[in-house]
PDB file of N, CA and C in Angstrom:
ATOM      1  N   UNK A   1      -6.884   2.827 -12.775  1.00  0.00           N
ATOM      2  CA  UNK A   1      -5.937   3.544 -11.935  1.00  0.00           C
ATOM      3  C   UNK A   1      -4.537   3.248 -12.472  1.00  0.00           C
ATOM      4  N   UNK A   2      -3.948   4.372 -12.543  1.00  0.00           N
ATOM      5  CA  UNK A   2      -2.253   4.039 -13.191  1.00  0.00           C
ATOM      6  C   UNK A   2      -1.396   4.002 -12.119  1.00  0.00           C
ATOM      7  N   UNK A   3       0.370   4.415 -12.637  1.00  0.00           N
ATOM      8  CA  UNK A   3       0.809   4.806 -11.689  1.00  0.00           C
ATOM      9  C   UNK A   3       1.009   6.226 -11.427  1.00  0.00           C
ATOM     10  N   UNK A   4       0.664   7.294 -12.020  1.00  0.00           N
ATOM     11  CA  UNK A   4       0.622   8.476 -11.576  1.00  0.00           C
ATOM     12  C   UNK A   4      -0.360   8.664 -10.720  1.00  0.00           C
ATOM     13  N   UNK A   5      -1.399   8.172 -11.215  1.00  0.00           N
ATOM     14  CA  UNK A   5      -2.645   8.474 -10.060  1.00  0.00           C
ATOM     15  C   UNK A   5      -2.506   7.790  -8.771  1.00  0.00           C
ATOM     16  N   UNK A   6      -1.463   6.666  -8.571  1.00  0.00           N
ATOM     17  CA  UNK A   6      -1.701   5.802  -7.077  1.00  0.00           C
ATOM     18  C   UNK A   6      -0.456   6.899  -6.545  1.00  0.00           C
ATOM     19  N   UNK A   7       0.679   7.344  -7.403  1.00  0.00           N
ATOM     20  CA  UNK A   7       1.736   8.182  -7.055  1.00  0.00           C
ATOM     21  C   UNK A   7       1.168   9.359  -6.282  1.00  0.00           C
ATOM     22  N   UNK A   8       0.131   9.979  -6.902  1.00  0.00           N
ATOM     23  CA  UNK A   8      -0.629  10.942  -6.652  1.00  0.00           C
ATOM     24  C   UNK A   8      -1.265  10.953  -5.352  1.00  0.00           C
ATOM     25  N   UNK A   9      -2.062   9.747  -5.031  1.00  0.00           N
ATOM     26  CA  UNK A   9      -2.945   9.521  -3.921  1.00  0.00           C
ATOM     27  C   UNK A   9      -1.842   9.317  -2.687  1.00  0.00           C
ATOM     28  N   UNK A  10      -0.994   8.601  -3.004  1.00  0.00           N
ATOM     29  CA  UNK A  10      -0.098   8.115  -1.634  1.00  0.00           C
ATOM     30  C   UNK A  10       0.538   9.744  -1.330  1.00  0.00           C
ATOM     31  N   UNK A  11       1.142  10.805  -2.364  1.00  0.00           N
ATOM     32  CA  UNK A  11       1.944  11.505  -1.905  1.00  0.00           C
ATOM     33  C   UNK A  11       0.572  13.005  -1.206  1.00  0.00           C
ATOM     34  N   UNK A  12      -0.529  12.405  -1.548  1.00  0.00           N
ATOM     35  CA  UNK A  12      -1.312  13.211  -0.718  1.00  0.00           C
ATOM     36  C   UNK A  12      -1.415  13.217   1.069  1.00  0.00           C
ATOM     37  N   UNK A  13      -0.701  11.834   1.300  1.00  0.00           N
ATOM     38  CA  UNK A  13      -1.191  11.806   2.617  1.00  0.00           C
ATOM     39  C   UNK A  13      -0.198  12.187   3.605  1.00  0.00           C
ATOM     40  N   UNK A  14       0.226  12.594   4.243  1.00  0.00           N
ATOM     41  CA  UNK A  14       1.691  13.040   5.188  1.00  0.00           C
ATOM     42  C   UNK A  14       2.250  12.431   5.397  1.00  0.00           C
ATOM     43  N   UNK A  15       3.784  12.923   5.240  1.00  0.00           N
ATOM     44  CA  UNK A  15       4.873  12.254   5.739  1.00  0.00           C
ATOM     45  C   UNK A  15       5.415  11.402   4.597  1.00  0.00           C
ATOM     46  N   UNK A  16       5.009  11.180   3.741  1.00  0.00           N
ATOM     47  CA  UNK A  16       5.324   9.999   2.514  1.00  0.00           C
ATOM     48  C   UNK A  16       6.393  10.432   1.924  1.00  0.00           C
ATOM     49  N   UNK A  17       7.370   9.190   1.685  1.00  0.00           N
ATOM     50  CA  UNK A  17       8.523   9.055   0.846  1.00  0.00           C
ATOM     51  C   UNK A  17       8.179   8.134  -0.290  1.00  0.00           C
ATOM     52  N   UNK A  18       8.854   7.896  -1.061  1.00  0.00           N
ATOM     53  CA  UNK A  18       9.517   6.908  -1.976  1.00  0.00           C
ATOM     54  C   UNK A  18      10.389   6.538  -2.917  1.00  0.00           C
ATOM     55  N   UNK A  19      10.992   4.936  -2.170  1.00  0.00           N
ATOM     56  CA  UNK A  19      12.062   5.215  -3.157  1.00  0.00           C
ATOM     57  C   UNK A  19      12.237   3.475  -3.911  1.00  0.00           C
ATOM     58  N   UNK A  20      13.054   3.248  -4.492  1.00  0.00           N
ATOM     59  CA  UNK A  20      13.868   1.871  -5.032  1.00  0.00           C
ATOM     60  C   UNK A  20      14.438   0.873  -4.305  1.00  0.00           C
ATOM     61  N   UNK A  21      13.931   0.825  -2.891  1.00  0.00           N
ATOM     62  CA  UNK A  21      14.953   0.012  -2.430  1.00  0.00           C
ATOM     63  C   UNK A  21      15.722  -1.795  -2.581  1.00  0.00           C
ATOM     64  N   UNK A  22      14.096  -2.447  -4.105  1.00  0.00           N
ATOM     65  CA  UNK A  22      14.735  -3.778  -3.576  1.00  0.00           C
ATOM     66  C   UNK A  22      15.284  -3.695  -5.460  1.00  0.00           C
ATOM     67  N   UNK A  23      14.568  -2.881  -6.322  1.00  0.00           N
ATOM     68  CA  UNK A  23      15.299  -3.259  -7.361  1.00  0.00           C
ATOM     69  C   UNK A  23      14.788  -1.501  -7.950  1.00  0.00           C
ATOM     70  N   UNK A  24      15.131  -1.274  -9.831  1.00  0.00           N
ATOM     71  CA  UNK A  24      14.665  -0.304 -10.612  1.00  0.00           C
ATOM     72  C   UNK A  24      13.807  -0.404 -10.773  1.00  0.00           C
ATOM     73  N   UNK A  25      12.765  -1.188 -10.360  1.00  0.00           N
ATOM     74  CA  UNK A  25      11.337  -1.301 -11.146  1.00  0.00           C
ATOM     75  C   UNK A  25      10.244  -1.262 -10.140  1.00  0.00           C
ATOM     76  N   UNK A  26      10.394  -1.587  -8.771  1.00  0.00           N
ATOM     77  CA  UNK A  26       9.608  -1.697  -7.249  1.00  0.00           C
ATOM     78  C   UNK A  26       9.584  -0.317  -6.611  1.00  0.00           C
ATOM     79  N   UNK A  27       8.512   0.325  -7.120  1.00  0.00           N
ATOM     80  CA  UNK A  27       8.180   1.511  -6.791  1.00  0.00           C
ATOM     81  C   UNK A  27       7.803   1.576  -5.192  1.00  0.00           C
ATOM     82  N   UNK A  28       8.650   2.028  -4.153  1.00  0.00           N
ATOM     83  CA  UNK A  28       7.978   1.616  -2.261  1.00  0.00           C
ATOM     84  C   UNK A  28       7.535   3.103  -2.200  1.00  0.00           C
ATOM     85  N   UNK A  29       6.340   3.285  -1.513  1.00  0.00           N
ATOM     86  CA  UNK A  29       6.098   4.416  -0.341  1.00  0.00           C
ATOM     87  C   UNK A  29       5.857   3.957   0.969  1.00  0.00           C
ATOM     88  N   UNK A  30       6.545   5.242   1.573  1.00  0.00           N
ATOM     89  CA  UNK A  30       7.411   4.296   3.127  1.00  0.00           C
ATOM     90  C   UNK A  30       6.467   6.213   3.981  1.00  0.00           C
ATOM     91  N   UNK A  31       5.806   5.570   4.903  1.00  0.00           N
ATOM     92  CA  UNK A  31       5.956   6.645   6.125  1.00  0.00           C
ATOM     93  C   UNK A  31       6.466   6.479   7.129  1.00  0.00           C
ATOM     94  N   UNK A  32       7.146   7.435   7.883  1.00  0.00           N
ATOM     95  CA  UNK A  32       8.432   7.033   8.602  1.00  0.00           C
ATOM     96  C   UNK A  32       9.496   5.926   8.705  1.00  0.00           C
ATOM     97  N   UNK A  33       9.709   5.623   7.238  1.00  0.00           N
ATOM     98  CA  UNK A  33      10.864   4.812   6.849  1.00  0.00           C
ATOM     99  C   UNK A  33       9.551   2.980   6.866  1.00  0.00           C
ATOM    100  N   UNK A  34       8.547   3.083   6.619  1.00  0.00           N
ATOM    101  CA  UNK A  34       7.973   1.844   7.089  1.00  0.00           C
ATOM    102  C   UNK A  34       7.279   1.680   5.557  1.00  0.00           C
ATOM    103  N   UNK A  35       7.383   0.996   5.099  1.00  0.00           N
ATOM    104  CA  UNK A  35       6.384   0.323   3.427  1.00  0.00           C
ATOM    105  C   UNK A  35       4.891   0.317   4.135  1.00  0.00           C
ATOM    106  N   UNK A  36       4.418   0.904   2.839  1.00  0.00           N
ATOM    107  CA  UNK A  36       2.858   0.905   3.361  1.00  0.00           C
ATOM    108  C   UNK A  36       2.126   0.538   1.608  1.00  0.00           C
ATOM    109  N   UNK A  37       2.833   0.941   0.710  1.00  0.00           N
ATOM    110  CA  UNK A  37       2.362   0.548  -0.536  1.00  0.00           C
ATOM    111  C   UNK A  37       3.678   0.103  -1.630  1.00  0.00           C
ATOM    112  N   UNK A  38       3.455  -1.035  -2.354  1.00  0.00           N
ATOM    113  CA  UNK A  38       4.766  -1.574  -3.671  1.00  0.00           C
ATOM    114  C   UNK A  38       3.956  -1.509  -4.655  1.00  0.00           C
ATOM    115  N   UNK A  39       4.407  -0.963  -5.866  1.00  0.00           N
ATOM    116  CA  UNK A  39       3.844  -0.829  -7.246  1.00  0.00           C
ATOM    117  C   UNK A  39       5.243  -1.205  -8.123  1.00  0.00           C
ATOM    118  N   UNK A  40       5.044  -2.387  -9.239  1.00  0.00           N
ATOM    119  CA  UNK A  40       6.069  -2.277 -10.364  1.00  0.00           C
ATOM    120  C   UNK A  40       5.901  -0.968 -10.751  1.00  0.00           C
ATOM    121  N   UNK A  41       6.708   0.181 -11.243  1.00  0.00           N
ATOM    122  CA  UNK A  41       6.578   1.024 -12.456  1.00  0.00           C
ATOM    123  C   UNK A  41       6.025   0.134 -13.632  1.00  0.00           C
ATOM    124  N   UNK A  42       6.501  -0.511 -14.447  1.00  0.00           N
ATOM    125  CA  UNK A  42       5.864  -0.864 -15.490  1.00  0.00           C
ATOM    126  C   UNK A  42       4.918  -2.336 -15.613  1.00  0.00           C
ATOM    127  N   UNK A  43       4.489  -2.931 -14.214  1.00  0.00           N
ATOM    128  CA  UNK A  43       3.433  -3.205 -14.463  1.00  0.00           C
ATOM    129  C   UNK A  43       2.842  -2.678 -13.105  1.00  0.00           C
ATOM    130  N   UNK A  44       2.355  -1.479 -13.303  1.00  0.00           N
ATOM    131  CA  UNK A  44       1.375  -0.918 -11.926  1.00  0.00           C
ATOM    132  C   UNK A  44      -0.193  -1.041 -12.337  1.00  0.00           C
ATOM    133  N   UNK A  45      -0.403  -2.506 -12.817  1.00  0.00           N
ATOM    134  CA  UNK A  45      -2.125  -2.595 -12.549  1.00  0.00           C
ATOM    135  C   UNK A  45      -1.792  -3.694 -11.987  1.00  0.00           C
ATOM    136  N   UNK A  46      -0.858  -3.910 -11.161  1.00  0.00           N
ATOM    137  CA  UNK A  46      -0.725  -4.240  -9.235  1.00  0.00           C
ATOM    138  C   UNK A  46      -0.340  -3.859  -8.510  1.00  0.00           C
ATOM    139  N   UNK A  47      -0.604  -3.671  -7.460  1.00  0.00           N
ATOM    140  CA  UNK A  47      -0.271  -3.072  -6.155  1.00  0.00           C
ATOM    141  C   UNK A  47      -0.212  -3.906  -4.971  1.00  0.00           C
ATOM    142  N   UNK A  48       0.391  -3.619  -4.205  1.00  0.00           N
ATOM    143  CA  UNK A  48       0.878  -4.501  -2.666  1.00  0.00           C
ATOM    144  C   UNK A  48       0.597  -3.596  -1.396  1.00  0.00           C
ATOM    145  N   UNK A  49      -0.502  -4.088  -0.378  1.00  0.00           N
ATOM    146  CA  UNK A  49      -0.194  -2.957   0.630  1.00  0.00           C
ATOM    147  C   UNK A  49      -0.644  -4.265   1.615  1.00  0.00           C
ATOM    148  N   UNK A  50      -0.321  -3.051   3.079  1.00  0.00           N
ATOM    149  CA  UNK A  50      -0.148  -3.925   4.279  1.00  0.00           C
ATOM    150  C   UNK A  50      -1.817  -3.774   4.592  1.00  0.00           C
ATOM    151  N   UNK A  51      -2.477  -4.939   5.617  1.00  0.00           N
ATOM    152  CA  UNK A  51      -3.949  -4.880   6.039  1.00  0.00           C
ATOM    153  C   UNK A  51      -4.094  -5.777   7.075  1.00  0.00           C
ATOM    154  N   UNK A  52      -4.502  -5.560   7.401  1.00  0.00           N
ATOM    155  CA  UNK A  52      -4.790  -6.172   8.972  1.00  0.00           C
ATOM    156  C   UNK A  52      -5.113  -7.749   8.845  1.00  0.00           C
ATOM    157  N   UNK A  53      -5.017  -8.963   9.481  1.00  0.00           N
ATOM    158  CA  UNK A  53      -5.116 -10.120   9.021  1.00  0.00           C
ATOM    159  C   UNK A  53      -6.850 -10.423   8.655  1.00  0.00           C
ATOM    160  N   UNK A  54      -7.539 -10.421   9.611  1.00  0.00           N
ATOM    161  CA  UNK A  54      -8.908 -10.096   9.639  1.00  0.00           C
ATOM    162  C   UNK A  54      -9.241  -9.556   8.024  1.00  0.00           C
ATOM    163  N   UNK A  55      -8.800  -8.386   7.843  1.00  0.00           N
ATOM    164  CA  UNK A  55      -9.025  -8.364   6.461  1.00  0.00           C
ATOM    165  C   UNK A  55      -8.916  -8.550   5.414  1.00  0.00           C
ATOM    166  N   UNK A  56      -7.726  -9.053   5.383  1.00  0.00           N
ATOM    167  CA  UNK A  56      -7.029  -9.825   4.373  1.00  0.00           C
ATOM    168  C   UNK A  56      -7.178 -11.003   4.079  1.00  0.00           C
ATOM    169  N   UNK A  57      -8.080 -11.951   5.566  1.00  0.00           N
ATOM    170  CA  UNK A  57      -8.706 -13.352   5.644  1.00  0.00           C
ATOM    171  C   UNK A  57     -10.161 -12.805   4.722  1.00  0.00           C
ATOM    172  N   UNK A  58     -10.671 -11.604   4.840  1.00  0.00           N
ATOM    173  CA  UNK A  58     -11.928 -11.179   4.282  1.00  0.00           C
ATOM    174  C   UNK A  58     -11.857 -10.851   2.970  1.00  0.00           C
ATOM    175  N   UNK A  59     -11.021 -10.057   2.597  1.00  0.00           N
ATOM    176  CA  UNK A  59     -11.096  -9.690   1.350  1.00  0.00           C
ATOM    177  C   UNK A  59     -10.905 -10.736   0.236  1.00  0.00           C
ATOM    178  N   UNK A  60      -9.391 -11.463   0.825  1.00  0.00           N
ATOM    179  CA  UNK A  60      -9.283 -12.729  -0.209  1.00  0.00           C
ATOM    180  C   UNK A  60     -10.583 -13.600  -0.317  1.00  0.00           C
ATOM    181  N   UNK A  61     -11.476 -14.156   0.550  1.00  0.00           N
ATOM    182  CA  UNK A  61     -12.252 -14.929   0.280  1.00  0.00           C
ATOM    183  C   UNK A  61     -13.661 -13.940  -0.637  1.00  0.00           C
ATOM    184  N   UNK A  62     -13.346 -12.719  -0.720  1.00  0.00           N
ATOM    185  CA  UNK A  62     -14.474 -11.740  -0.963  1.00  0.00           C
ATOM    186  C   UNK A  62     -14.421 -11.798  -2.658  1.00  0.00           C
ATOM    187  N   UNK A  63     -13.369 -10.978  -2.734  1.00  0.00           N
ATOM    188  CA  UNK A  63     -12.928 -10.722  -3.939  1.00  0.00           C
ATOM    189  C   UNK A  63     -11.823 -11.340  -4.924  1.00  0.00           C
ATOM    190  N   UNK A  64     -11.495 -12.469  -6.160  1.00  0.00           N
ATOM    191  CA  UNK A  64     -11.313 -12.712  -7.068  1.00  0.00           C
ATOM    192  C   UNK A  64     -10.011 -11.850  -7.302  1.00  0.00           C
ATOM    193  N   UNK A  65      -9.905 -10.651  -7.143  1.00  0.00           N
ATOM    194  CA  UNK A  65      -9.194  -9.443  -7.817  1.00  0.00           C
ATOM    195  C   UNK A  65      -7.947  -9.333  -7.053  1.00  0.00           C
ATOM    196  N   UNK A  66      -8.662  -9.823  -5.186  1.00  0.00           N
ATOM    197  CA  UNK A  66      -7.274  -9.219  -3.863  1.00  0.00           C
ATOM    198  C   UNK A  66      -6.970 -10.494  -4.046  1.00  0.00           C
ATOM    199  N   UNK A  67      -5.355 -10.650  -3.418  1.00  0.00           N
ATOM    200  CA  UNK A  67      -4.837 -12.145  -3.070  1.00  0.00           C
ATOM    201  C   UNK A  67      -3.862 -11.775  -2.360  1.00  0.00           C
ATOM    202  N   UNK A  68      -3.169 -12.584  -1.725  1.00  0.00           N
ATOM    203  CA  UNK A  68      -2.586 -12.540  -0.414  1.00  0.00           C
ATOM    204  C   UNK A  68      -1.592 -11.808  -1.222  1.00  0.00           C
ATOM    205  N   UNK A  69       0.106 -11.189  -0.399  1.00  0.00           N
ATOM    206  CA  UNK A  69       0.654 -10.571  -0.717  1.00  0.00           C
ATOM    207  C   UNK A  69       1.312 -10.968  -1.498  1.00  0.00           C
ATOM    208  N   UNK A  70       2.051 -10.777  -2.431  1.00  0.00           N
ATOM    209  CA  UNK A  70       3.039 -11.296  -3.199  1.00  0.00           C
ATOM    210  C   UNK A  70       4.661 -11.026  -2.713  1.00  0.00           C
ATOM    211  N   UNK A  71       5.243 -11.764  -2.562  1.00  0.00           N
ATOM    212  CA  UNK A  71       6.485 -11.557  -1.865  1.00  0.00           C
ATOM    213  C   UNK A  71       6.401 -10.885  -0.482  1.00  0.00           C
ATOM    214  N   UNK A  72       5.496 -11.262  -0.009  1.00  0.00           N
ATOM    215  CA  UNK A  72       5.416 -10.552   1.242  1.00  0.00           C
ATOM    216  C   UNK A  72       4.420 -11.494   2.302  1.00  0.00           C
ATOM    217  N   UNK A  73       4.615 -11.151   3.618  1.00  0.00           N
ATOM    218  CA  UNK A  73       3.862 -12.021   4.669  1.00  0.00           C
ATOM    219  C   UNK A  73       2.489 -11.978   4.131  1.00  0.00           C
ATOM    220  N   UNK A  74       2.032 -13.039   3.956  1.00  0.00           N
ATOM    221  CA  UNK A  74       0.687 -13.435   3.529  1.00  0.00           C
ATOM    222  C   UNK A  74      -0.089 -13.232   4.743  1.00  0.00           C
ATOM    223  N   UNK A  75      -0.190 -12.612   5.999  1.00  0.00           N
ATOM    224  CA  UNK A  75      -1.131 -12.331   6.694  1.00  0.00           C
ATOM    225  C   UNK A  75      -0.956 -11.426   6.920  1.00  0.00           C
ATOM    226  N   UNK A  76      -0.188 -10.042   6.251  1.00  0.00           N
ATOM    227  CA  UNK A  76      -0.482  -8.956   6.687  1.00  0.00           C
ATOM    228  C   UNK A  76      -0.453  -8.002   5.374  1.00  0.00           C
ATOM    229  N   UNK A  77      -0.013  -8.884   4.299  1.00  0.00           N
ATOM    230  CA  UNK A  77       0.114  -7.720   2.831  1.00  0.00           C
ATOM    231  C   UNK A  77      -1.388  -8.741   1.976  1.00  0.00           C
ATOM    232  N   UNK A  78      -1.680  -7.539   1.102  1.00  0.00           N
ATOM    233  CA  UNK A  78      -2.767  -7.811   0.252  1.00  0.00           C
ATOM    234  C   UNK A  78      -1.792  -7.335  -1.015  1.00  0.00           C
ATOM    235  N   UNK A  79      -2.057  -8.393  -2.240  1.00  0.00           N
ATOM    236  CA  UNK A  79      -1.823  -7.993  -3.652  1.00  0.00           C
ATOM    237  C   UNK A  79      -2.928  -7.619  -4.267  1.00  0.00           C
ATOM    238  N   UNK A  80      -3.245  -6.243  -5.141  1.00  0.00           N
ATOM    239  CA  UNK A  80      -4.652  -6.411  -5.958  1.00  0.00           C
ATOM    240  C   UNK A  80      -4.312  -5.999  -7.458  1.00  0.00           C
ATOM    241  N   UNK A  81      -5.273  -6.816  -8.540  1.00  0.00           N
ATOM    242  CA  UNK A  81      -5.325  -6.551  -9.561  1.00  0.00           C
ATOM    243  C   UNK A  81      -6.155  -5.871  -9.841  1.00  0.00           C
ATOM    244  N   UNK A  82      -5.860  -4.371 -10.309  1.00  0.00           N
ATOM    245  CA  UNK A  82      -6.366  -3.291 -11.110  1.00  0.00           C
ATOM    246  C   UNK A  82      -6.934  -3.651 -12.356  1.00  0.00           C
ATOM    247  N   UNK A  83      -6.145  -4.631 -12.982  1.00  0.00           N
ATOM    248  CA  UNK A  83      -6.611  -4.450 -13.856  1.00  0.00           C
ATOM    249  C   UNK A  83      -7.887  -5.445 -14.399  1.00  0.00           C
ATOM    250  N   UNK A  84      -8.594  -6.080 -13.368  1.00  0.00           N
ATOM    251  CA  UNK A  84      -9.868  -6.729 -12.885  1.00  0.00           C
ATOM    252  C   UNK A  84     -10.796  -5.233 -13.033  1.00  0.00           C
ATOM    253  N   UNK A  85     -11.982  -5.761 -13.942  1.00  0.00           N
ATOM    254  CA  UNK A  85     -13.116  -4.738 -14.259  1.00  0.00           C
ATOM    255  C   UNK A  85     -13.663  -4.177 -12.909  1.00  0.00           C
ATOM    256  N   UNK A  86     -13.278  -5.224 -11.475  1.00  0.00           N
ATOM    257  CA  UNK A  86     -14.358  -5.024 -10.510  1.00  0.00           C
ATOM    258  C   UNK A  86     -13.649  -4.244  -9.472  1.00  0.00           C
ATOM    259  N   UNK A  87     -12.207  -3.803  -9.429  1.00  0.00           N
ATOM    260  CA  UNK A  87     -11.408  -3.402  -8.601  1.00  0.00           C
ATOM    261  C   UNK A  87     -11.872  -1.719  -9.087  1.00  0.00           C
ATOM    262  N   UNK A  88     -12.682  -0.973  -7.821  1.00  0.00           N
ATOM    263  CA  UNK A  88     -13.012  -0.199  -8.174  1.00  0.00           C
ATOM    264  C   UNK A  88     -11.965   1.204  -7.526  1.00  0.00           C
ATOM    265  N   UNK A  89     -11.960   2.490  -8.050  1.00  0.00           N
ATOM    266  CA  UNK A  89     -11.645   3.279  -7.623  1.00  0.00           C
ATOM    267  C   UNK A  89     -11.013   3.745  -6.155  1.00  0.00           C
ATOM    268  N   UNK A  90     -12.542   4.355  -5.627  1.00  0.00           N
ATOM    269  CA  UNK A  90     -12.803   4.309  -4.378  1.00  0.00           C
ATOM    270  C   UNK A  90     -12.315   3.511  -3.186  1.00  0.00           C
ATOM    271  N   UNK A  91     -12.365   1.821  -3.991  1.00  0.00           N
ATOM    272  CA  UNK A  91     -12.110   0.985  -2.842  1.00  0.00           C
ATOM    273  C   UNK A  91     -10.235   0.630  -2.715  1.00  0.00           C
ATOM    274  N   UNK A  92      -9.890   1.127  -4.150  1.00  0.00           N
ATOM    275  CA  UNK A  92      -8.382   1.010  -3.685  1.00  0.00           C
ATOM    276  C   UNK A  92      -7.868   2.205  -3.002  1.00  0.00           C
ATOM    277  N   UNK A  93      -8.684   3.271  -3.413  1.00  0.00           N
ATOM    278  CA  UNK A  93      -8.067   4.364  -2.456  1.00  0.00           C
ATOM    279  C   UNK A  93      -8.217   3.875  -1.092  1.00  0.00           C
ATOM    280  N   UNK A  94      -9.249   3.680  -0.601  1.00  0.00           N
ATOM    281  CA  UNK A  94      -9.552   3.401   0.847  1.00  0.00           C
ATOM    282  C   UNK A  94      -8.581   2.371   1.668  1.00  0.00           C
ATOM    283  N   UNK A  95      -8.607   1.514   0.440  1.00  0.00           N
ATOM    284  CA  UNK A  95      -7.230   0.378   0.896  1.00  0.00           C
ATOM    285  C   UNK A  95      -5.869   0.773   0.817  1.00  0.00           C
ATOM    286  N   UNK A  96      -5.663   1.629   0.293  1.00  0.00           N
ATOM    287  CA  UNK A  96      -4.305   2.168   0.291  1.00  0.00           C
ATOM    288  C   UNK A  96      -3.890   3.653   1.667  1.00  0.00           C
ATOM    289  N   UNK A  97      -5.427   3.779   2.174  1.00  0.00           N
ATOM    290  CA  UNK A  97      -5.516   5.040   3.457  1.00  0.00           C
ATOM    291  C   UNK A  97      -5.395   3.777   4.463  1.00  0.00           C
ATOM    292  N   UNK A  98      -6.279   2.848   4.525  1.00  0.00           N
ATOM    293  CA  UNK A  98      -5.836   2.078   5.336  1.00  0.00           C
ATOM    294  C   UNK A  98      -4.058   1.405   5.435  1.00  0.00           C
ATOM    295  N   UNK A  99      -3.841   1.146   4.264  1.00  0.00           N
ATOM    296  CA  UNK A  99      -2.446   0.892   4.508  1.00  0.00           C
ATOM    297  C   UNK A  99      -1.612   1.800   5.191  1.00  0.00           C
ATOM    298  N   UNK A 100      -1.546   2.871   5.160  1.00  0.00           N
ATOM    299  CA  UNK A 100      -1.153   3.899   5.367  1.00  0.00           C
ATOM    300  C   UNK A 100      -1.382   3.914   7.271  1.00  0.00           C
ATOM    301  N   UNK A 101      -2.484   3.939   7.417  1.00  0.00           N
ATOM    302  CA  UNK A 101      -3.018   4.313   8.199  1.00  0.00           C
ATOM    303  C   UNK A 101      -2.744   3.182   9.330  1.00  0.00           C
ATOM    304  N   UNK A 102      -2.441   1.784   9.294  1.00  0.00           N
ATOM    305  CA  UNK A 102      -1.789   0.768   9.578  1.00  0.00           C
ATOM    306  C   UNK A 102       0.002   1.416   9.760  1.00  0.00           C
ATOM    307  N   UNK A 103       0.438   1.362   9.145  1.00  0.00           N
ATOM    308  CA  UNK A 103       1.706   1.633   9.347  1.00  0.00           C
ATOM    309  C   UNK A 103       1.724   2.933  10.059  1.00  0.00           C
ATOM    310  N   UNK A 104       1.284   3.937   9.551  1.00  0.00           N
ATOM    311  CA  UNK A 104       1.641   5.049  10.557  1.00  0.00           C
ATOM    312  C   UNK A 104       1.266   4.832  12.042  1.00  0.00           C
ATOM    313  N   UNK A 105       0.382   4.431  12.424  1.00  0.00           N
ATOM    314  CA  UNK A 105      -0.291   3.802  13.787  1.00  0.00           C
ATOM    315  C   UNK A 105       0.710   3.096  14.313  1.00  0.00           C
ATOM    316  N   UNK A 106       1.476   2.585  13.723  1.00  0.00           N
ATOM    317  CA  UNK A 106       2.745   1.202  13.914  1.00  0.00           C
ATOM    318  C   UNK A 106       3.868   1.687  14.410  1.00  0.00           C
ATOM    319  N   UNK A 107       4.066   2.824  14.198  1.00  0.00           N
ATOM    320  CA  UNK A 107       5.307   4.180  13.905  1.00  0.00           C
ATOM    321  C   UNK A 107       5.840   4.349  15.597  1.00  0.00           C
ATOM    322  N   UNK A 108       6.792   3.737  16.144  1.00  0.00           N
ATOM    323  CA  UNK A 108       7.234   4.588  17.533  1.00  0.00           C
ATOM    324  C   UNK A 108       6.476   5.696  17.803  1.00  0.00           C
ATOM    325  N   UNK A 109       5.782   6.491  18.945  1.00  0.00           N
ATOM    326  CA  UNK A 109       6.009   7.368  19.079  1.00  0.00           C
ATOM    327  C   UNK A 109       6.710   8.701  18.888  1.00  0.00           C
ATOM    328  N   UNK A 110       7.945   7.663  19.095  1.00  0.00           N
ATOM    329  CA  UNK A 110       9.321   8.913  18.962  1.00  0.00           C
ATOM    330  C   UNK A 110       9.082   9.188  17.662  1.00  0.00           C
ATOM    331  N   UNK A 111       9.141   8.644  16.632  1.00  0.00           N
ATOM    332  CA  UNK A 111       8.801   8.553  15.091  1.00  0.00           C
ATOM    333  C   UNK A 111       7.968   9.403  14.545  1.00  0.00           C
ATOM    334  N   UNK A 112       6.781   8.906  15.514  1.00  0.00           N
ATOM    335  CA  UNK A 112       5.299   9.935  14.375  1.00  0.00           C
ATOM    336  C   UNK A 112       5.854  11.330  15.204  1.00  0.00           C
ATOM    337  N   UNK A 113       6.207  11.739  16.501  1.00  0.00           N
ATOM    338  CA  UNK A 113       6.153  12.732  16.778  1.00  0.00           C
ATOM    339  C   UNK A 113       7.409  13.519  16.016  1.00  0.00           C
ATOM    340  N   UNK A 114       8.763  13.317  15.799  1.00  0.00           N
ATOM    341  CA  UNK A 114       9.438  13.506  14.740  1.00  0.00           C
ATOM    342  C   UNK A 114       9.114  13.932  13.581  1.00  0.00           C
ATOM    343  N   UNK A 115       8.135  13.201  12.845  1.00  0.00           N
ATOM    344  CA  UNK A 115       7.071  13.395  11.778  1.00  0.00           C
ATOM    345  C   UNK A 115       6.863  14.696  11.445  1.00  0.00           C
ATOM    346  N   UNK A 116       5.747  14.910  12.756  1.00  0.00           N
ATOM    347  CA  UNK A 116       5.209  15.766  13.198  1.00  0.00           C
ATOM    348  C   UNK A 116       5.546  17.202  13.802  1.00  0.00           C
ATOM    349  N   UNK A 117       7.031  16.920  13.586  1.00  0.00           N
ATOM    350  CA  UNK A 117       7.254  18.250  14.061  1.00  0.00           C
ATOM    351  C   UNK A 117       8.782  19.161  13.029  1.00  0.00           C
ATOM    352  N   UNK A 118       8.243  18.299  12.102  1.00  0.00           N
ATOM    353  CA  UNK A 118       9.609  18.685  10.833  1.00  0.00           C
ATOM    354  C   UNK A 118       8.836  19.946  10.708  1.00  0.00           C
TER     355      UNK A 118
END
């Protein structure tokens, strides 16, 4: 998975922005102004997204590949290496709908309905 293709997947889902906010190289997608996925541009065989603690207590002990967040609250961001043979497709997409899907859930009311009615 590169970064066009994670570019690709995140700007499939509604409402998605992204921009630069902590340096030139920290690629953020934000729904309703909220981070839900961090990619370097030039090293994007890692990625950073938000996950529920429960899973993030699960995955780290699961998988070799996830590890707690990097620069970020270690009980609610997951870091994963792509570029691990075992980090498959499918399962980062799913982790990156969940991220998504976490933050938008998170979203004021006033917010998602705003969203929702551009």
């Amino acid at each position: 998975m590169n970064l066009d293709h994670i570019r690709s997947f995140c700007h499939s889902l509604p409402f998605v922005s992204e921009e630069f906010p902590f340096n030139q190289t920290t690629l953020v997608f934000k729904v309703g102004g909220k981070m839900f996925v961090l990619v370097d541009i030039y090293q994007a065989e890692r990625i950073t997204l938000k996950s529920s603690p429960s899973e993030v207590e699960e995955l780290t002990e699961r998988y070799e590949w996830i590890t707690r967040g990097f620069h970020m609250n270690k009980t609610h961001w997951l870091t994963l290496d792509l570029s691990s043979l075992h980090a498959s497709q499918s399962m980062v997409e799913n982790l990156m709908l969940t991220s998504y899907n976490l933050v938008y859930q998170g979203l004021t009311k006033k917010t998602r309905q705003e969203l929702e009615n551009r």
